[in-house]
C-alpha atoms as a PDB file:
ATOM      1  CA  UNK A   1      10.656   5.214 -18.753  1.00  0.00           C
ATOM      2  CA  UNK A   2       8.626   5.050 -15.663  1.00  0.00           C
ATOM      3  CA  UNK A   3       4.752   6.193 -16.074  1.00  0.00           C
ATOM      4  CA  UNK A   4       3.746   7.711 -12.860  1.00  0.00           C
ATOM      5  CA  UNK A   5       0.078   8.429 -12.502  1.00  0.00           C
ATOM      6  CA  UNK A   6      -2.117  10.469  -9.346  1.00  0.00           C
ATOM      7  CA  UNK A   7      -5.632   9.256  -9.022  1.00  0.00           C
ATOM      8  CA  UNK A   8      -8.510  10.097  -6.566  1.00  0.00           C
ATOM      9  CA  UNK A   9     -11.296   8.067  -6.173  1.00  0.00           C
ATOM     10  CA  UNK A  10     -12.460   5.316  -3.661  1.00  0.00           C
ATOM     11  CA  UNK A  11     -11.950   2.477  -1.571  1.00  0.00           C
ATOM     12  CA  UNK A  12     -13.825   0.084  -3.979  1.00  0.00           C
ATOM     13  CA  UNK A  13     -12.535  -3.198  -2.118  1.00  0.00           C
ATOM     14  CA  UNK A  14     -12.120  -4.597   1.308  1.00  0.00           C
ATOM     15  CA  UNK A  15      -7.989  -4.319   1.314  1.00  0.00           C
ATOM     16  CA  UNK A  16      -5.725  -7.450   1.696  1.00  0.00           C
ATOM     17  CA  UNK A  17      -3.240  -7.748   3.870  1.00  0.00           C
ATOM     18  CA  UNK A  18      -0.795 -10.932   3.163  1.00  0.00           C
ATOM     19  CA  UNK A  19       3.044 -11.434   3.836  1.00  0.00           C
ATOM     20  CA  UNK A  20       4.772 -13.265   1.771  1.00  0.00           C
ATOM     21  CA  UNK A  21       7.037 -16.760   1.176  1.00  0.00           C
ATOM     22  CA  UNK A  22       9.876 -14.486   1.906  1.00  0.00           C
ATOM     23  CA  UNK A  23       8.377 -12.228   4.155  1.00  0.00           C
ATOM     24  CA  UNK A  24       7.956  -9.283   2.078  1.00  0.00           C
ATOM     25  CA  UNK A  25       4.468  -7.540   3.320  1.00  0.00           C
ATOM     26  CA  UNK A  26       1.672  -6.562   0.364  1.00  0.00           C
ATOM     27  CA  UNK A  27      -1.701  -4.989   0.480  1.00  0.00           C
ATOM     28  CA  UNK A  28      -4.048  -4.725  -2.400  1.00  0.00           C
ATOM     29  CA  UNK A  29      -7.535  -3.359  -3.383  1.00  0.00           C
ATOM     30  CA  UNK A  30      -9.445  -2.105  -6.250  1.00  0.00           C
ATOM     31  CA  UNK A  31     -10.193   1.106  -6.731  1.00  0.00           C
ATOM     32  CA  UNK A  32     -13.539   3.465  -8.119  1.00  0.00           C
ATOM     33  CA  UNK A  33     -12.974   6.464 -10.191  1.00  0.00           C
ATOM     34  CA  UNK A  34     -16.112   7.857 -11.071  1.00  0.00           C
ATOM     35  CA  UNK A  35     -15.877  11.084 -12.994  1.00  0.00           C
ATOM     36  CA  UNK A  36     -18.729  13.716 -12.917  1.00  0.00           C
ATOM     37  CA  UNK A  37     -19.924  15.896 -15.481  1.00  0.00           C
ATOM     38  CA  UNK A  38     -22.553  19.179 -15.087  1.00  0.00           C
ATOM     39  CA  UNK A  39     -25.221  19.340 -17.775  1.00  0.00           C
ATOM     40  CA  UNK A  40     -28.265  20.700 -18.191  1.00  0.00           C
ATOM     41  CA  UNK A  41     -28.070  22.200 -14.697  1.00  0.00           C
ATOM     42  CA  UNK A  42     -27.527  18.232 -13.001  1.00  0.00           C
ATOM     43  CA  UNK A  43     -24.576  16.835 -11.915  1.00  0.00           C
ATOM     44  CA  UNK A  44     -24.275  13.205 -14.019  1.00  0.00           C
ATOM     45  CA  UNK A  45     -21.900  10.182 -13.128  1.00  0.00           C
ATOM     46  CA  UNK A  46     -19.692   8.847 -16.060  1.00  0.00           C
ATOM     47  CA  UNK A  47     -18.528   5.644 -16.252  1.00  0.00           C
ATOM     48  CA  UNK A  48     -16.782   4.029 -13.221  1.00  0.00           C
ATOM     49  CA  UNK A  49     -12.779   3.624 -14.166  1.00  0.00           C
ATOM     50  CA  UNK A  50     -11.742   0.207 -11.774  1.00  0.00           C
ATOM     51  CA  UNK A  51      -8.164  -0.341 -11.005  1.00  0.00           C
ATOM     52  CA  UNK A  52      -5.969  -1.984  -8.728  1.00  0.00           C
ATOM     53  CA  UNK A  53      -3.910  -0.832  -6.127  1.00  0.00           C
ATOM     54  CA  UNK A  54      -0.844  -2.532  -4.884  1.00  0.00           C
ATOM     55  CA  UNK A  55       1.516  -1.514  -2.055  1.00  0.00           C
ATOM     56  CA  UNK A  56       4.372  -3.002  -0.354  1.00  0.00           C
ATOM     57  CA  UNK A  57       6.101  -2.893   3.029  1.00  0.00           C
ATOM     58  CA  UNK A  58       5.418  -0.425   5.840  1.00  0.00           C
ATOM     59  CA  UNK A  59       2.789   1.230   3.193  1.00  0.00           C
ATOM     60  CA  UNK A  60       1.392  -2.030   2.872  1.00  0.00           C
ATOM     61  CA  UNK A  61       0.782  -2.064   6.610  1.00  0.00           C
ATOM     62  CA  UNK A  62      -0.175   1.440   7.164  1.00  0.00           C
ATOM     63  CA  UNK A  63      -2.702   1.290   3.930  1.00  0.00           C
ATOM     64  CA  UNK A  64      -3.957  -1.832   6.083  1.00  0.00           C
ATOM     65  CA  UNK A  65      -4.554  -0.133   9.007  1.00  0.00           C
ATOM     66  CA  UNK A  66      -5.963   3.515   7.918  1.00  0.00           C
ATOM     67  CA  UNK A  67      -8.175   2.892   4.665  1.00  0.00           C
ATOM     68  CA  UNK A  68     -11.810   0.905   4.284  1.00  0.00           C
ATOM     69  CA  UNK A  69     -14.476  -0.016   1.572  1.00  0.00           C
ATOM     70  CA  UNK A  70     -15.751   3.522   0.806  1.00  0.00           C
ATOM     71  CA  UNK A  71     -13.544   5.982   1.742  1.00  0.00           C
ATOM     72  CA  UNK A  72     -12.212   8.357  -0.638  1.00  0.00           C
ATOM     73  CA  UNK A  73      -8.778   8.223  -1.605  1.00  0.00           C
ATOM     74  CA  UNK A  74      -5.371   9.960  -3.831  1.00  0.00           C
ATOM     75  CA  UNK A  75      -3.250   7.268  -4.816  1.00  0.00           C
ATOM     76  CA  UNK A  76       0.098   7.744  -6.646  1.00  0.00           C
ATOM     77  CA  UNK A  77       2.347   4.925  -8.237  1.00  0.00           C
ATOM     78  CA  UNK A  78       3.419   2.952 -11.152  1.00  0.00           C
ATOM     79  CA  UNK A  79       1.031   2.519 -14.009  1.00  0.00           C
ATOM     80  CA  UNK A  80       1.818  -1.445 -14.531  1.00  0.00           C
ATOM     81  CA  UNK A  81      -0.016  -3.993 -16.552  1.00  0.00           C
ATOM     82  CA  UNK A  82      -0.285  -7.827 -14.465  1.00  0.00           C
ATOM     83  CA  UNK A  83      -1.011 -10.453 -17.515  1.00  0.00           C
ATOM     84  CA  UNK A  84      -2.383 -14.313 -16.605  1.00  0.00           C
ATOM     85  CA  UNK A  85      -3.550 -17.361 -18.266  1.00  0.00           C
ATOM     86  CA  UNK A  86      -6.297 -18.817 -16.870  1.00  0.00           C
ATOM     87  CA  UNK A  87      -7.147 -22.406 -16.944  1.00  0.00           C
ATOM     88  CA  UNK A  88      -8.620 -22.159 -20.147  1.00  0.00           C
ATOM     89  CA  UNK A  89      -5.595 -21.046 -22.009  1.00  0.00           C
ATOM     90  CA  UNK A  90      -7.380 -17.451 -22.179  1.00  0.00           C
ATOM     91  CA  UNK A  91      -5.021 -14.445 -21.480  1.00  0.00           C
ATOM     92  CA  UNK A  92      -5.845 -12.033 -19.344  1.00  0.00           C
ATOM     93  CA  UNK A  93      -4.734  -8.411 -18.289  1.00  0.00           C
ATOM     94  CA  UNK A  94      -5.674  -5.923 -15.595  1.00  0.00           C
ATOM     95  CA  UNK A  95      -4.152  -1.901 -15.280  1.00  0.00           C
ATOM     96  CA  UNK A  96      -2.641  -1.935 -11.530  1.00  0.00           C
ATOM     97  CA  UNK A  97      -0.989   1.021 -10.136  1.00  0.00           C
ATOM     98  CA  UNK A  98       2.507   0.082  -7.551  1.00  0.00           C
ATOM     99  CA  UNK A  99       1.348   2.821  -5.416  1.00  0.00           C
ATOM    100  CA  UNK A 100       3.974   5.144  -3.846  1.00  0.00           C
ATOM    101  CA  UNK A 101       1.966   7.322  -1.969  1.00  0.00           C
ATOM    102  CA  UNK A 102      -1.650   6.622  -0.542  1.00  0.00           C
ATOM    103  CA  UNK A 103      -3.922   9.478   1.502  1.00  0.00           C
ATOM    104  CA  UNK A 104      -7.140  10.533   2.259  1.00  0.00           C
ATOM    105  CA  UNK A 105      -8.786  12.735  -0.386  1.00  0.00           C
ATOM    106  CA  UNK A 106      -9.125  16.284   2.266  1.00  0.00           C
ATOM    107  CA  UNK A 107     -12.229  17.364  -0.797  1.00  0.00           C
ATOM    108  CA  UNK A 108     -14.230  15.405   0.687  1.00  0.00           C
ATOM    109  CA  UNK A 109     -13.490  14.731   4.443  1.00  0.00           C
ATOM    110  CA  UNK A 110     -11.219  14.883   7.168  1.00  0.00           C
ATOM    111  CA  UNK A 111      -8.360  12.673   8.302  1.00  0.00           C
ATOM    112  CA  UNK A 112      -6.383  12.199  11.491  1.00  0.00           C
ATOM    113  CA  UNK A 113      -2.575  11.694  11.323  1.00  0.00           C
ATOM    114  CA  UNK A 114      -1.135   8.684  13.830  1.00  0.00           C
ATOM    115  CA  UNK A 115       2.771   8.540  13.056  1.00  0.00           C
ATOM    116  CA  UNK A 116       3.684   4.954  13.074  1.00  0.00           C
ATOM    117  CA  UNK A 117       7.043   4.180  15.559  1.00  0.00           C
ATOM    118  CA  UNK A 118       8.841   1.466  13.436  1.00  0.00           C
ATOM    119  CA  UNK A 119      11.381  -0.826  15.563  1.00  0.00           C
ATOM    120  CA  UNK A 120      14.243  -1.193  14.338  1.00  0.00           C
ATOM    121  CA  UNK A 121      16.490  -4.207  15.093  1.00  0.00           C
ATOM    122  CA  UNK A 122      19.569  -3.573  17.277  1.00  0.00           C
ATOM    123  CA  UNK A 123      22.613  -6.349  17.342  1.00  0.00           C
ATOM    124  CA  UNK A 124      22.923  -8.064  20.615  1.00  0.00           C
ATOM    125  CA  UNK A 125      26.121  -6.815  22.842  1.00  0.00           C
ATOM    126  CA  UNK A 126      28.999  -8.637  22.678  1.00  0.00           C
ATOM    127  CA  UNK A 127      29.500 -10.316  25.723  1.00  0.00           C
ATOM    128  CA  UNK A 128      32.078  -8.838  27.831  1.00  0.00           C
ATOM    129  CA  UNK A 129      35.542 -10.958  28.234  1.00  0.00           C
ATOM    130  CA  UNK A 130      35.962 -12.275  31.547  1.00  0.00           C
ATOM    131  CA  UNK A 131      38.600 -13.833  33.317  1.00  0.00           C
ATOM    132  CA  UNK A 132      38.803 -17.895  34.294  1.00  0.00           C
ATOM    133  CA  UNK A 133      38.476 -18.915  37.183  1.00  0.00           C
ATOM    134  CA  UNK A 134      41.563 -18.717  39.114  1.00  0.00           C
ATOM    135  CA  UNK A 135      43.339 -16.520  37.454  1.00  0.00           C
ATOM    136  CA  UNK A 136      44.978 -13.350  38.893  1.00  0.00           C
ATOM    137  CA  UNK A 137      45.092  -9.784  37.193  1.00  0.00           C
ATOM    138  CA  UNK A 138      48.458  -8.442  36.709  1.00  0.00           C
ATOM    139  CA  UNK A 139      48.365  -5.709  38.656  1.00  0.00           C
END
């Protein structure tokens, strides 16, 4: 079973942009979901909810290029767990979401679309067959 999750919050990270060994583009960044609560007539902050983000490929390079520290966001992915040991032996695990789908939130700003031409690799022509020299065409 997949477990797909939406969140909105913010940019809580510069992002990083890397490509990889095998040339597969990422971007990452950690994420601030602060939830708010109304009582006794004032709004109050609950307790900030960090995650990471992860993206890959031509998201990876459009998250790279549109998003920065701050900015509010909607993410939707994969809910995934990312385990380590670190040098001391000690485990370690951190909630990450694959993210599918990144945007603005529109709540709480606005947003200008730039569609993003992608090339796309064409095979070389075949070179066309010539005669040798010397030779004469049937005719």
């Amino acid at each position: 079973m997949e477990m797909t999750v939406t969140m909105t919050g913010n940019v809580g990270s510069e992002v990083e942009h890397r490509v990889t060994r095998t040339g597969l583009t990422t971007a990452s960044f950690r994420m601030a979901s602060t939830p708010r609560v109304y009582r006794d007539g004032e709004w109050h902050d609950q307790t900030t909810t960090w995650i990471g983000v992860e993206c890959f490929r031509g998201l990876a390079d459009n998250v790279t290029s549109s998003l920065g520290k701050g900015e509010p966001i909607i993410v939707q992915g994969r809910l995934r767990t990312r385990s380590w040991t670190d040098t001391n032996g000690v485990l370690h695990e951190r909630l990450v979401i694959e993210a599918t789908t990144i945007g603005h939130d529109l709540n709480r700003g606005t947003s200008a679309f730039r569609r993003v031409n992608r090339v796309i690799a064409t095979p070389e022509p075949e070179p066309e067959a010539t005669e040798p020299e010397g030779a004469e065409s049937a005719a």
